[in-house]
PDB file of N, CA and C in Angstrom:
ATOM      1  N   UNK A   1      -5.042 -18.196   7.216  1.00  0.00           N
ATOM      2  CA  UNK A   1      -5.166 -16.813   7.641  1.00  0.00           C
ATOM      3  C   UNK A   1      -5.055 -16.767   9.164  1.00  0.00           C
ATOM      4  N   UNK A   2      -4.347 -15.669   9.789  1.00  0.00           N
ATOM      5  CA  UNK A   2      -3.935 -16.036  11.058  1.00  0.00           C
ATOM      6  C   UNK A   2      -5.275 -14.730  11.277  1.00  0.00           C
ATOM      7  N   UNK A   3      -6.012 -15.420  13.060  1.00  0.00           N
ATOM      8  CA  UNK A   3      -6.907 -14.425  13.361  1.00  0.00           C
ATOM      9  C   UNK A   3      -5.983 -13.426  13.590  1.00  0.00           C
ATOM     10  N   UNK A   4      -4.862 -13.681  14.481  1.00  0.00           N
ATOM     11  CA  UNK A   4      -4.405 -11.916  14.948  1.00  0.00           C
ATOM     12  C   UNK A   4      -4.320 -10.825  14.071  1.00  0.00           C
ATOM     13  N   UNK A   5      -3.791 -11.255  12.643  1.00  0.00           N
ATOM     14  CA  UNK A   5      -3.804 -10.387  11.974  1.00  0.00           C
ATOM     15  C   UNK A   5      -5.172  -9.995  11.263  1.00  0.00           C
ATOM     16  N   UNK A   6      -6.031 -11.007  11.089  1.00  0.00           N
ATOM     17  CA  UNK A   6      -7.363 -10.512  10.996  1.00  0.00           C
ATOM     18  C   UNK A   6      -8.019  -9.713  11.804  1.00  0.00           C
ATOM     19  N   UNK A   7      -7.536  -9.553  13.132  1.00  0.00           N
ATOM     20  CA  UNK A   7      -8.423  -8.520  14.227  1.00  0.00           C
ATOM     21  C   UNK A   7      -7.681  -7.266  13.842  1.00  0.00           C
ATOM     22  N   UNK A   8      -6.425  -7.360  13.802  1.00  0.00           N
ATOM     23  CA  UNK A   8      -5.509  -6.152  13.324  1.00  0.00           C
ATOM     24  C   UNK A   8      -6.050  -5.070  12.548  1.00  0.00           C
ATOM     25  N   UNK A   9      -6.031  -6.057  11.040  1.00  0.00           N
ATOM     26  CA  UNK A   9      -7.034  -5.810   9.934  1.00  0.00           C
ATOM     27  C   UNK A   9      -8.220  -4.836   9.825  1.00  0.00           C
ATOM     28  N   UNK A  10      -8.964  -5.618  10.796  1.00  0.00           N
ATOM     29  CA  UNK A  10     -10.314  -5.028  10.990  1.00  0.00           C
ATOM     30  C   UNK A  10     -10.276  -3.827  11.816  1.00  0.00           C
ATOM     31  N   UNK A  11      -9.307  -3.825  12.943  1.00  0.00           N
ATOM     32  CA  UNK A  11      -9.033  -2.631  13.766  1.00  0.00           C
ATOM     33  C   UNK A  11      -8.570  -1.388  12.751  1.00  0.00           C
ATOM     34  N   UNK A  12      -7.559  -1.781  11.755  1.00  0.00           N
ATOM     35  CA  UNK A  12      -6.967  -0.880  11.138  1.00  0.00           C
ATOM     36  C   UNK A  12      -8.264  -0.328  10.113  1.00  0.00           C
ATOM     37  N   UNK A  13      -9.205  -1.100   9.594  1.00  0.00           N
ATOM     38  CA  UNK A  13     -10.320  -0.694   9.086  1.00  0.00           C
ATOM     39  C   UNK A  13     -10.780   0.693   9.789  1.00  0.00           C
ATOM     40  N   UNK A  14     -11.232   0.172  11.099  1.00  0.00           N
ATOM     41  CA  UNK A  14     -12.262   0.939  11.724  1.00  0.00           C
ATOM     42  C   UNK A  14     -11.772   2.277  11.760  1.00  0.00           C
ATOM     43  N   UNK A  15     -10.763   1.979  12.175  1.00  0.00           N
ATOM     44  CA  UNK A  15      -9.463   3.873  12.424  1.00  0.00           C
ATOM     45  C   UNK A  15      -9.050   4.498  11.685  1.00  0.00           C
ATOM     46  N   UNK A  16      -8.397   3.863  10.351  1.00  0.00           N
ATOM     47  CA  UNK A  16      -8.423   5.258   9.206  1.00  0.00           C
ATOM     48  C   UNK A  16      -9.154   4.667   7.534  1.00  0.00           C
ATOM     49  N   UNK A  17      -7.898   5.627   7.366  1.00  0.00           N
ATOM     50  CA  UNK A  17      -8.709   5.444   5.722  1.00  0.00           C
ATOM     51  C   UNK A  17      -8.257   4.571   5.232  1.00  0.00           C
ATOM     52  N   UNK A  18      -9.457   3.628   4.285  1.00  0.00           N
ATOM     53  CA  UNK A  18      -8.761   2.740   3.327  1.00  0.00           C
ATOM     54  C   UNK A  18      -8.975   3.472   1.973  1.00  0.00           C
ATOM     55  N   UNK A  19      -8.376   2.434   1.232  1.00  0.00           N
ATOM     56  CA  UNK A  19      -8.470   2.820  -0.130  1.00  0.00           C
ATOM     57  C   UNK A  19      -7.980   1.485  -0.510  1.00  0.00           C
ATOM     58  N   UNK A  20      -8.182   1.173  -1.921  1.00  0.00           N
ATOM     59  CA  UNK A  20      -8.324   0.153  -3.013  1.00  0.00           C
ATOM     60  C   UNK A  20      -6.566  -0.311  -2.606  1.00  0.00           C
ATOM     61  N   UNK A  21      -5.709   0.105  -3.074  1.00  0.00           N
ATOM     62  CA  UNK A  21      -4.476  -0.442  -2.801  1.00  0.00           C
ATOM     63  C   UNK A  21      -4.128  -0.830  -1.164  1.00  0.00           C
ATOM     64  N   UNK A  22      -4.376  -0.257  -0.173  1.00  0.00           N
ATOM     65  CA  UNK A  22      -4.101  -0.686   0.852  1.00  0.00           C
ATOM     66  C   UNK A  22      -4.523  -1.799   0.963  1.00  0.00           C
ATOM     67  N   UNK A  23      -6.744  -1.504   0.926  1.00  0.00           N
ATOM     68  CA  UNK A  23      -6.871  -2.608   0.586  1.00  0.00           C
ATOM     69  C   UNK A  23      -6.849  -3.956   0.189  1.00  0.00           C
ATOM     70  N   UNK A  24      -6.139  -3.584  -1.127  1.00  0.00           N
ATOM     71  CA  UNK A  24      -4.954  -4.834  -1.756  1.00  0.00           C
ATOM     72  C   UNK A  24      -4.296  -5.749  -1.277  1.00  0.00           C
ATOM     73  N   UNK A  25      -3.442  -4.919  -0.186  1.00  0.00           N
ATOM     74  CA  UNK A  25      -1.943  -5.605   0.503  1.00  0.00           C
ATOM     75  C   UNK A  25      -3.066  -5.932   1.625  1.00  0.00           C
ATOM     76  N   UNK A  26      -4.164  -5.192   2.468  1.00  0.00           N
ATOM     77  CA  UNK A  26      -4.307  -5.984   3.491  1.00  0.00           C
ATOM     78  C   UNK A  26      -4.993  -7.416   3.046  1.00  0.00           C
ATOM     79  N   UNK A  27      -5.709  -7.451   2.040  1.00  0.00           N
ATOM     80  CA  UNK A  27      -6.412  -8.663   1.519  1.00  0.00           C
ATOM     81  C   UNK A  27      -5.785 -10.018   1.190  1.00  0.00           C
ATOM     82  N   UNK A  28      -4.736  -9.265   0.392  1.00  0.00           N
ATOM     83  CA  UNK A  28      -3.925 -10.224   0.108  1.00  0.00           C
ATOM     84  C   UNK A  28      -2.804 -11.143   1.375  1.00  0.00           C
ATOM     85  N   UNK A  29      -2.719 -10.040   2.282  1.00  0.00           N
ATOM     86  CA  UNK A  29      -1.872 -10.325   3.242  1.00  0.00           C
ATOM     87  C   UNK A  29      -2.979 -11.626   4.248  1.00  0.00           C
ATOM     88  N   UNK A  30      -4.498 -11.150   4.150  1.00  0.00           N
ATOM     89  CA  UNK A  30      -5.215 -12.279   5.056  1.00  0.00           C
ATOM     90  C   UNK A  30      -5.177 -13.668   3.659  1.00  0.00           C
ATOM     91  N   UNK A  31      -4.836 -13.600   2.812  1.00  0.00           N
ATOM     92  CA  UNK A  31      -5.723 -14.721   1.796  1.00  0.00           C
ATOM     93  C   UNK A  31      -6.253 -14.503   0.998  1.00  0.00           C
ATOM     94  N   UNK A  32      -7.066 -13.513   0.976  1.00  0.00           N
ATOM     95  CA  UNK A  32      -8.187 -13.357   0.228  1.00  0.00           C
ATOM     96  C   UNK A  32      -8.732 -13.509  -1.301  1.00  0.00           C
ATOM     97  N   UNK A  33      -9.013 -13.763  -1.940  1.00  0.00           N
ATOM     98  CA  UNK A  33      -8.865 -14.040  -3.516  1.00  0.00           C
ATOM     99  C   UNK A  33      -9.446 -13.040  -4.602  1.00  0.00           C
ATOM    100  N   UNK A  34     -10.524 -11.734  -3.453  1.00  0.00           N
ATOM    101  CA  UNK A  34     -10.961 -10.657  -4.160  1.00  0.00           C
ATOM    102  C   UNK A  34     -10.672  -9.439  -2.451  1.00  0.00           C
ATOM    103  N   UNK A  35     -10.454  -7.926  -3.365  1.00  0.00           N
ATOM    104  CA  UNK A  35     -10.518  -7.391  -1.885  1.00  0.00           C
ATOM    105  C   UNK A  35     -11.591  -7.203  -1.355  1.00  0.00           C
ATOM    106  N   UNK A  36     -11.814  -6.785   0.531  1.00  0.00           N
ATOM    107  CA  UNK A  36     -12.648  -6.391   0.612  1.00  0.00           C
ATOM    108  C   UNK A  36     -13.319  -5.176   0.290  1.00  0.00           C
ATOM    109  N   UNK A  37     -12.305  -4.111  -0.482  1.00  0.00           N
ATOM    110  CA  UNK A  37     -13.083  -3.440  -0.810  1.00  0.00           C
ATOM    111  C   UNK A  37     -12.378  -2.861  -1.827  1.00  0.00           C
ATOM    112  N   UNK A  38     -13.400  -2.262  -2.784  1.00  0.00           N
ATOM    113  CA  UNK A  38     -13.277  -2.202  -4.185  1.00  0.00           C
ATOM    114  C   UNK A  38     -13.355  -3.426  -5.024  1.00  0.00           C
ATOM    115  N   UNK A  39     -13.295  -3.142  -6.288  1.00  0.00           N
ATOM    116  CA  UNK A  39     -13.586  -4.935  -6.803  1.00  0.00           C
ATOM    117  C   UNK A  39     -12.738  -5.139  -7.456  1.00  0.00           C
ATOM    118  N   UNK A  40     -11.135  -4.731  -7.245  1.00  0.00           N
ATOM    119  CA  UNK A  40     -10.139  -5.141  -7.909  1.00  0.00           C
ATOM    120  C   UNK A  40      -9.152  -4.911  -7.296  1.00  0.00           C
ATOM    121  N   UNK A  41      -7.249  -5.531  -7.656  1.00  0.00           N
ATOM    122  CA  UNK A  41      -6.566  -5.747  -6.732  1.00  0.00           C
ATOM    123  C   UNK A  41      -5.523  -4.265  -7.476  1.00  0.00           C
ATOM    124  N   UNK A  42      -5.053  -3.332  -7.011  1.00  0.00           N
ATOM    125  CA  UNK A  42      -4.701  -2.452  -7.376  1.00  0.00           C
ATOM    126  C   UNK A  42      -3.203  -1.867  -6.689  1.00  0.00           C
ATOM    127  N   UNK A  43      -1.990  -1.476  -7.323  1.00  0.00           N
ATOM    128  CA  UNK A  43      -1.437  -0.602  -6.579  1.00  0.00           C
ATOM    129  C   UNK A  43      -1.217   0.675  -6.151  1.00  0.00           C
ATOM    130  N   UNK A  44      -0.898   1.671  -5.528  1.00  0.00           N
ATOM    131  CA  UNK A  44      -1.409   2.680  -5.051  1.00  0.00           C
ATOM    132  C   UNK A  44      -0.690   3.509  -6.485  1.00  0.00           C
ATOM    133  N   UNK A  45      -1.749   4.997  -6.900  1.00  0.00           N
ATOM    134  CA  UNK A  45      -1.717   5.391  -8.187  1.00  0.00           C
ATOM    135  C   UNK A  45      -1.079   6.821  -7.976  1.00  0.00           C
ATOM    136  N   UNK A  46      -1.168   7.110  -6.431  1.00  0.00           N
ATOM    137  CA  UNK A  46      -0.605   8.570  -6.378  1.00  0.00           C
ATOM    138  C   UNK A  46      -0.293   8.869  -5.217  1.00  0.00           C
ATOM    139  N   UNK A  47       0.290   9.879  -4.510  1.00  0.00           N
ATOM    140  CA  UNK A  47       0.712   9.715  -3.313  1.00  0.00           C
ATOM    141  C   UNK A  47      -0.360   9.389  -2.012  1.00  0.00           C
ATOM    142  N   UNK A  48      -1.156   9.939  -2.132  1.00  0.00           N
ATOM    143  CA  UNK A  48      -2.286   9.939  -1.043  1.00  0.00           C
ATOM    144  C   UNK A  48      -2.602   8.141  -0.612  1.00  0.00           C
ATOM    145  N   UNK A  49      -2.727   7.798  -2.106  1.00  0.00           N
ATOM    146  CA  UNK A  49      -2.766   6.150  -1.853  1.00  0.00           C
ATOM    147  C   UNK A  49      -1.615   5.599  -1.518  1.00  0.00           C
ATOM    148  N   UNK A  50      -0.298   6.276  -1.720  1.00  0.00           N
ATOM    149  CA  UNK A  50       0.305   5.221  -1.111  1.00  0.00           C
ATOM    150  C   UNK A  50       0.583   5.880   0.255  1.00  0.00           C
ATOM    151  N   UNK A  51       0.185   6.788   0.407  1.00  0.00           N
ATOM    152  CA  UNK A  51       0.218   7.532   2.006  1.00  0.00           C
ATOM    153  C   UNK A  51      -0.718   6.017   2.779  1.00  0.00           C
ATOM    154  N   UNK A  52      -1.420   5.948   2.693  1.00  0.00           N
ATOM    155  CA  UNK A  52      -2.427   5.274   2.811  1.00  0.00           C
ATOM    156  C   UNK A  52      -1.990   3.742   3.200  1.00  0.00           C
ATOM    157  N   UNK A  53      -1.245   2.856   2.296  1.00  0.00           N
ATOM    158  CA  UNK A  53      -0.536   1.885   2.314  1.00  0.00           C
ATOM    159  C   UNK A  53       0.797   2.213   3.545  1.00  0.00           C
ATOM    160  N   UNK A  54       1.787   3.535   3.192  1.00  0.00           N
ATOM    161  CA  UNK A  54       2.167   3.053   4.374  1.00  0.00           C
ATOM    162  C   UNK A  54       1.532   3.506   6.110  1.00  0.00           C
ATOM    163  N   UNK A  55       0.587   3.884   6.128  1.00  0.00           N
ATOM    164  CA  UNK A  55      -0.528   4.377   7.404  1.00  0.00           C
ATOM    165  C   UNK A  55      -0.862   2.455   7.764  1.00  0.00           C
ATOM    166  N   UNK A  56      -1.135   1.919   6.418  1.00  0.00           N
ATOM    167  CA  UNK A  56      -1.879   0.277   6.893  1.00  0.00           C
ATOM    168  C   UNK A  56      -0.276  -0.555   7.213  1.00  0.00           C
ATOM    169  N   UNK A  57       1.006  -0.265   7.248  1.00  0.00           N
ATOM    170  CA  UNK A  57       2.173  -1.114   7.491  1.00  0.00           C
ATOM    171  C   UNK A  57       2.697  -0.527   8.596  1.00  0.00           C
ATOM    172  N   UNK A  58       2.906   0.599   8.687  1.00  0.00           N
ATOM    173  CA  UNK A  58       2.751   1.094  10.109  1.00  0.00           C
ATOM    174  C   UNK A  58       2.254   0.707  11.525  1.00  0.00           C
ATOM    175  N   UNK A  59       0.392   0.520  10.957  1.00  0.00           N
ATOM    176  CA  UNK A  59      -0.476   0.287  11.693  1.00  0.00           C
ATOM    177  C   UNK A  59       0.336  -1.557  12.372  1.00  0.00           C
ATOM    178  N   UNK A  60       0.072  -2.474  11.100  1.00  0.00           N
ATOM    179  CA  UNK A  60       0.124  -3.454  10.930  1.00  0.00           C
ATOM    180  C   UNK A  60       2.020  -3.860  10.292  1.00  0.00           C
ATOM    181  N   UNK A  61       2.678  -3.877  10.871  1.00  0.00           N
ATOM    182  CA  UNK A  61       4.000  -4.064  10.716  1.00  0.00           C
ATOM    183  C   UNK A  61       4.488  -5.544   9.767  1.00  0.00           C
ATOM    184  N   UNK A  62       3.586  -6.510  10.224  1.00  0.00           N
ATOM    185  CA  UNK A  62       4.009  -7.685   9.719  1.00  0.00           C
ATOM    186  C   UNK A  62       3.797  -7.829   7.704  1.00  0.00           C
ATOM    187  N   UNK A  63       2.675  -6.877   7.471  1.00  0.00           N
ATOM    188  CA  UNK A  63       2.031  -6.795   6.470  1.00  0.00           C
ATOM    189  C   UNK A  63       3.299  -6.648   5.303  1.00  0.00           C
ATOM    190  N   UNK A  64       4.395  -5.875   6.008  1.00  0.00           N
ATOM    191  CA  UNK A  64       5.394  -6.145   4.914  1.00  0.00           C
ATOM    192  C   UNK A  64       6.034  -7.990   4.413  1.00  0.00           C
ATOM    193  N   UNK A  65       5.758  -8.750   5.675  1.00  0.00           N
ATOM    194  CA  UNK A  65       5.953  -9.898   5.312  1.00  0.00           C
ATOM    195  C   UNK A  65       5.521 -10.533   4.000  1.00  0.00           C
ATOM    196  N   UNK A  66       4.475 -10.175   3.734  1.00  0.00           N
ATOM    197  CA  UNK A  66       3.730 -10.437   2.485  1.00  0.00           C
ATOM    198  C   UNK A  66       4.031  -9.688   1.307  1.00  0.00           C
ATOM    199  N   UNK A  67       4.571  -8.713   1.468  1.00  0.00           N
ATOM    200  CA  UNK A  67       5.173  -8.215   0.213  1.00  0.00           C
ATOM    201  C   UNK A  67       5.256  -9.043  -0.899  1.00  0.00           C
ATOM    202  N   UNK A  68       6.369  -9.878  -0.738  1.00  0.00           N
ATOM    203  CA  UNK A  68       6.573 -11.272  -1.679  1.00  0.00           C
ATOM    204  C   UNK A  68       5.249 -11.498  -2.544  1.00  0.00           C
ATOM    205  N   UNK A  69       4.008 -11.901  -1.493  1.00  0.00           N
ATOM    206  CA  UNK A  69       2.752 -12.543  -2.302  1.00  0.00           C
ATOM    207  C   UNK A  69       2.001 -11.341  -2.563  1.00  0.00           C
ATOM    208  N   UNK A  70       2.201 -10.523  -2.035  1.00  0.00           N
ATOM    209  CA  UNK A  70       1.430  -9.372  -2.755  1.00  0.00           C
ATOM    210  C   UNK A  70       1.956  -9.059  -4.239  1.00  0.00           C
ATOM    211  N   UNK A  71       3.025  -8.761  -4.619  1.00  0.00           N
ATOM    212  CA  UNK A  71       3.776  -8.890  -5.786  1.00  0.00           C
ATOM    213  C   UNK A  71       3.702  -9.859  -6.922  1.00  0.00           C
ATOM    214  N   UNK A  72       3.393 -10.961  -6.310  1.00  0.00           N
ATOM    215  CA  UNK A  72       2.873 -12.302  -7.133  1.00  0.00           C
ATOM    216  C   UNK A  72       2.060 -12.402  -7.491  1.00  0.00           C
ATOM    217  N   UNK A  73       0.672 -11.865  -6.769  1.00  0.00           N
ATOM    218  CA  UNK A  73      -0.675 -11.876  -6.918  1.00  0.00           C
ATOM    219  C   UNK A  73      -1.125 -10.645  -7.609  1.00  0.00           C
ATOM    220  N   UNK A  74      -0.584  -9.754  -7.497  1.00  0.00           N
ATOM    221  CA  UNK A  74      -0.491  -7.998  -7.839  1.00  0.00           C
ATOM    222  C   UNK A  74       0.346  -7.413  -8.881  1.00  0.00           C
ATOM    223  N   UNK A  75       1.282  -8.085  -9.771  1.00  0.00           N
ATOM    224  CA  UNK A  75       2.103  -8.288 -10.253  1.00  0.00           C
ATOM    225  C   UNK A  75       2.628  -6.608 -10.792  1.00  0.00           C
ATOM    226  N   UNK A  76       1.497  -5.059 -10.894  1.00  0.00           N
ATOM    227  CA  UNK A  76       1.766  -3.822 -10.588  1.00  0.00           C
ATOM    228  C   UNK A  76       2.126  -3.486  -9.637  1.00  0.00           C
ATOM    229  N   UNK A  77       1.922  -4.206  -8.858  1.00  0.00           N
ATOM    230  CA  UNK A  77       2.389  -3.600  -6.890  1.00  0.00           C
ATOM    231  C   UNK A  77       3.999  -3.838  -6.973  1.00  0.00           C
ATOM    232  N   UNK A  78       4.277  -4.640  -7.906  1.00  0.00           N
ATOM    233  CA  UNK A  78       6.114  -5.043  -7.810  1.00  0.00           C
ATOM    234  C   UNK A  78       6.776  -4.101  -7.705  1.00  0.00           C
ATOM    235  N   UNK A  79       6.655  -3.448  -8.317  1.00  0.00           N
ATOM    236  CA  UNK A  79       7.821  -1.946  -8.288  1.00  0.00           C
ATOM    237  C   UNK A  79       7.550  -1.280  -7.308  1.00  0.00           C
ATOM    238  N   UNK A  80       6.610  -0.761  -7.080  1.00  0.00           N
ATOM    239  CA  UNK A  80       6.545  -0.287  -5.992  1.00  0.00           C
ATOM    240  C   UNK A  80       6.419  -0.888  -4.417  1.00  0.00           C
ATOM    241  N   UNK A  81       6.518  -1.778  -4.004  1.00  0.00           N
ATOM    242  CA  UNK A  81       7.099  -2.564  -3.053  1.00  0.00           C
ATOM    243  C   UNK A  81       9.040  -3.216  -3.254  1.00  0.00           C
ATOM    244  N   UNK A  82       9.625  -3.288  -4.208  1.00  0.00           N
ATOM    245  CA  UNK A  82      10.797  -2.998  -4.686  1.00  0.00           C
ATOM    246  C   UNK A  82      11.205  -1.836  -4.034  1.00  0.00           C
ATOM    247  N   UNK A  83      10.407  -0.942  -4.303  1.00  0.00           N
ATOM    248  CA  UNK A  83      11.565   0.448  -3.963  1.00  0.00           C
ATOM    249  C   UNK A  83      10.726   1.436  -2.876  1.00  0.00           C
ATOM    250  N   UNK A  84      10.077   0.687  -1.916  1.00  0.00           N
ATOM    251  CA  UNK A  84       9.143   1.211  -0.544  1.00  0.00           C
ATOM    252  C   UNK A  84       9.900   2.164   0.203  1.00  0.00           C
ATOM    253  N   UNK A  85      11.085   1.608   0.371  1.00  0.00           N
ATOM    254  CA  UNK A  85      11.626   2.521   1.608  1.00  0.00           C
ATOM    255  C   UNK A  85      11.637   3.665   0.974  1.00  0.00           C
ATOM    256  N   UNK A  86      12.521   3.895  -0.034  1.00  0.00           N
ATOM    257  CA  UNK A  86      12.480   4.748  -0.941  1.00  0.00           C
ATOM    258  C   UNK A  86      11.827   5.673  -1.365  1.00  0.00           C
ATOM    259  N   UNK A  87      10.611   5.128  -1.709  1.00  0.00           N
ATOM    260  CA  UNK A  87       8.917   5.490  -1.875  1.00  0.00           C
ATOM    261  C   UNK A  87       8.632   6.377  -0.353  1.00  0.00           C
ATOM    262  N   UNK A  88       8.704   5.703   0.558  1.00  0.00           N
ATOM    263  CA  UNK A  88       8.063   5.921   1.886  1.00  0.00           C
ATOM    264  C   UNK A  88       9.101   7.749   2.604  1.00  0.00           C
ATOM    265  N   UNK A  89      10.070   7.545   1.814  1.00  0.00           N
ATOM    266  CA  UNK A  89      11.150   8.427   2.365  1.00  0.00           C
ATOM    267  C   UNK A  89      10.806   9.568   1.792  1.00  0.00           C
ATOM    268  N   UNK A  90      10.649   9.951   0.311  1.00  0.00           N
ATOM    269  CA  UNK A  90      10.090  10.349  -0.566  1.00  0.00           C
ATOM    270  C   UNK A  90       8.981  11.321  -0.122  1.00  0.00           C
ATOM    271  N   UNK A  91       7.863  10.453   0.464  1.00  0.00           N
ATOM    272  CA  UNK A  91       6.769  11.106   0.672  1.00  0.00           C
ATOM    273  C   UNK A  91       6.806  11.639   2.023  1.00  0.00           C
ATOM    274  N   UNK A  92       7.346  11.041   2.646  1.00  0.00           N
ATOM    275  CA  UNK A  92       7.506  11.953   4.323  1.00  0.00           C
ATOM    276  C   UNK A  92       8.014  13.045   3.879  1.00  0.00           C
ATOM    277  N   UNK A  93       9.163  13.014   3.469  1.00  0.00           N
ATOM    278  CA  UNK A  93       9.785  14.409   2.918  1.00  0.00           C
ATOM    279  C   UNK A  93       8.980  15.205   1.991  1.00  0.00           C
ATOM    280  N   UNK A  94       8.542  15.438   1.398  1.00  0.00           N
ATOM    281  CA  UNK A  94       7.694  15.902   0.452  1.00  0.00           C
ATOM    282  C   UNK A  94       6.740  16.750   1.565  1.00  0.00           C
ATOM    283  N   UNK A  95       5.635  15.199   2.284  1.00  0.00           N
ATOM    284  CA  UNK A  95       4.430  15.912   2.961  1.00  0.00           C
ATOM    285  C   UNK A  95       4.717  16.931   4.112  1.00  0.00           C
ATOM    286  N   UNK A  96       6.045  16.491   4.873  1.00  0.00           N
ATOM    287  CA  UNK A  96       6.415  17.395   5.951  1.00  0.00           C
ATOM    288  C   UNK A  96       6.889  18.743   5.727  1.00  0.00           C
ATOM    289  N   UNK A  97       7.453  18.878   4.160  1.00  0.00           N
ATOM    290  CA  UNK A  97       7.581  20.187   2.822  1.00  0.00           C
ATOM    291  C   UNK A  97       6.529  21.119   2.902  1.00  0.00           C
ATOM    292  N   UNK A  98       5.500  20.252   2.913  1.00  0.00           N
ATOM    293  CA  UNK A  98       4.216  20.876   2.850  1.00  0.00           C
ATOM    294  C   UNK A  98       3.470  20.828   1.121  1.00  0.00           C
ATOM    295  N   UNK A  99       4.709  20.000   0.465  1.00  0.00           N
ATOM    296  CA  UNK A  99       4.307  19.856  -0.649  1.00  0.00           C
ATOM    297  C   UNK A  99       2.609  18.738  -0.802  1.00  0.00           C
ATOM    298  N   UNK A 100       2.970  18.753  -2.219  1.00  0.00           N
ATOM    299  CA  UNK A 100       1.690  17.879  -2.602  1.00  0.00           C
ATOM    300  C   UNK A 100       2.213  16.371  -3.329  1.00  0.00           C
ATOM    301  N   UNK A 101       3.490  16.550  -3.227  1.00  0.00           N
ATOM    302  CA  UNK A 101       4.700  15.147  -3.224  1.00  0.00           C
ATOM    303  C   UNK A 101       4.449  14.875  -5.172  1.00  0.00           C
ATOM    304  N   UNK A 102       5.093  16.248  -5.422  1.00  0.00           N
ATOM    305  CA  UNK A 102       5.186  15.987  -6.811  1.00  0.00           C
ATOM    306  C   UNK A 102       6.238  14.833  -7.204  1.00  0.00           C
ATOM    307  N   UNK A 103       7.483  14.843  -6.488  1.00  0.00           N
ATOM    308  CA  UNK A 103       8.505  13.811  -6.860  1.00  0.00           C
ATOM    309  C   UNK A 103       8.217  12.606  -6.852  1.00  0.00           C
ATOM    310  N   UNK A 104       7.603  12.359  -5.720  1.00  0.00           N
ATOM    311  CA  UNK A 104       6.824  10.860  -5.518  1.00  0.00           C
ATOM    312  C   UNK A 104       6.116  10.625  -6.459  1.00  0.00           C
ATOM    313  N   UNK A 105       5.178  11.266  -6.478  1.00  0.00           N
ATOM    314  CA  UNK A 105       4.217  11.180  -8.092  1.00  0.00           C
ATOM    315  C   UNK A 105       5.379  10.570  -9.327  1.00  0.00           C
ATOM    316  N   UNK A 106       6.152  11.774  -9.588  1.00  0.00           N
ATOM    317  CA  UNK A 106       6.285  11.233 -10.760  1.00  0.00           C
ATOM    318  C   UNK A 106       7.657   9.996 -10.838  1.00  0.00           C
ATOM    319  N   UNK A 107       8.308   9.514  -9.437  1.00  0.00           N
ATOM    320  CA  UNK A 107       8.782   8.222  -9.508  1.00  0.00           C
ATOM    321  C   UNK A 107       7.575   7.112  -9.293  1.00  0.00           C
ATOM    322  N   UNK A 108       6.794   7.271  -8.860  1.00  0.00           N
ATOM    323  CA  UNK A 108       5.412   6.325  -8.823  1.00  0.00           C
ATOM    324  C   UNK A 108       5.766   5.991 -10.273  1.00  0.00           C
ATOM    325  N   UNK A 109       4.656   6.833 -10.850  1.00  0.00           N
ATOM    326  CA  UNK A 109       4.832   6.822 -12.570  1.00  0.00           C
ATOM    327  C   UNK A 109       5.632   5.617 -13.031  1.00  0.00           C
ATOM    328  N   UNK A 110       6.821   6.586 -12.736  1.00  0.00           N
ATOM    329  CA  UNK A 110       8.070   6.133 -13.658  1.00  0.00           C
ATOM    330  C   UNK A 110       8.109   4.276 -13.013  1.00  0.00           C
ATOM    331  N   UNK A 111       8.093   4.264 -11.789  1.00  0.00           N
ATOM    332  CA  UNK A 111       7.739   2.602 -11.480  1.00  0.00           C
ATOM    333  C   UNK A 111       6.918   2.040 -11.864  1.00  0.00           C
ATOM    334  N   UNK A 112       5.405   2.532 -12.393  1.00  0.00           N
ATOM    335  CA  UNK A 112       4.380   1.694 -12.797  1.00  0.00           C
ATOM    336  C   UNK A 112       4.226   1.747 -14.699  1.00  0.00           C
ATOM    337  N   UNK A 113       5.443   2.820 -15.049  1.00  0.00           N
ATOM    338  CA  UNK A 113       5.397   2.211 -16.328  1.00  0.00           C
ATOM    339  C   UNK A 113       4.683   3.311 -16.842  1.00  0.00           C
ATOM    340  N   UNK A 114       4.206   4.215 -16.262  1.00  0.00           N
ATOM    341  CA  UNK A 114       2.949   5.674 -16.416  1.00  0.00           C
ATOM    342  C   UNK A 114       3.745   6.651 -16.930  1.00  0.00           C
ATOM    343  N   UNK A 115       5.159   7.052 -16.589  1.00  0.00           N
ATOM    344  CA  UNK A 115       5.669   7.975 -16.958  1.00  0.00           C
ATOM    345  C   UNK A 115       7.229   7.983 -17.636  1.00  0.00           C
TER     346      UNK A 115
END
């Protein structure tokens, strides 16, 4: 586990929101074998969470490096790290709409097998 990205980590803690999937990728991205928070490894279930995920890759840029082992370890996170940009494009457009990112929602879904 590299400290820099552990101070990162923790910085990105302190400043916004986490949630269980960000969580995920940042945990997984230090090592970790459970997250720090929540008690399971999860991918994001609706837009807000994955708003959330990309707020923590943003923050933390390298975190996409890990993609790969997040996917391995996360084996629901696959699809949706598969088709991120995508995902990420999706919801900018949507939130800057002023929508509530129904489309995203329901390609989420349709990636996790939900819809």
């Amino acid at each position: 586990m590299s400290n820099e990205l552990a101070m990162k980590v923790i910085q990105w803690q302190a400043d916004g929101s986490v949630g269980i999937s960000s969580a995920t990728m940042a945990s997984i991205a230090l090592g970790l074998k459970k997250p720090f928070y929540g008690s399971y490894f999860s991918p994001p279930s609706d837009p807000s969470d994955l708003t959330r995920c990309m707020k923590l890759v943003k923050a933390i840029p390298e975190i996409r490096d890990h993609f790969p082992v997040i996917a391995e370890i996360c084996p629901n996170f696959a699809p949706i790290l598969a088709h991120w940009d995508e995902l990420i494009s999706m919801v900018k457009r949507e939130w800057a709409a002023g929508d509530s990112a129904p489309e995203t929602y329901a390609r989420m879904k349709q990636l996790l097998g939900e819809g």
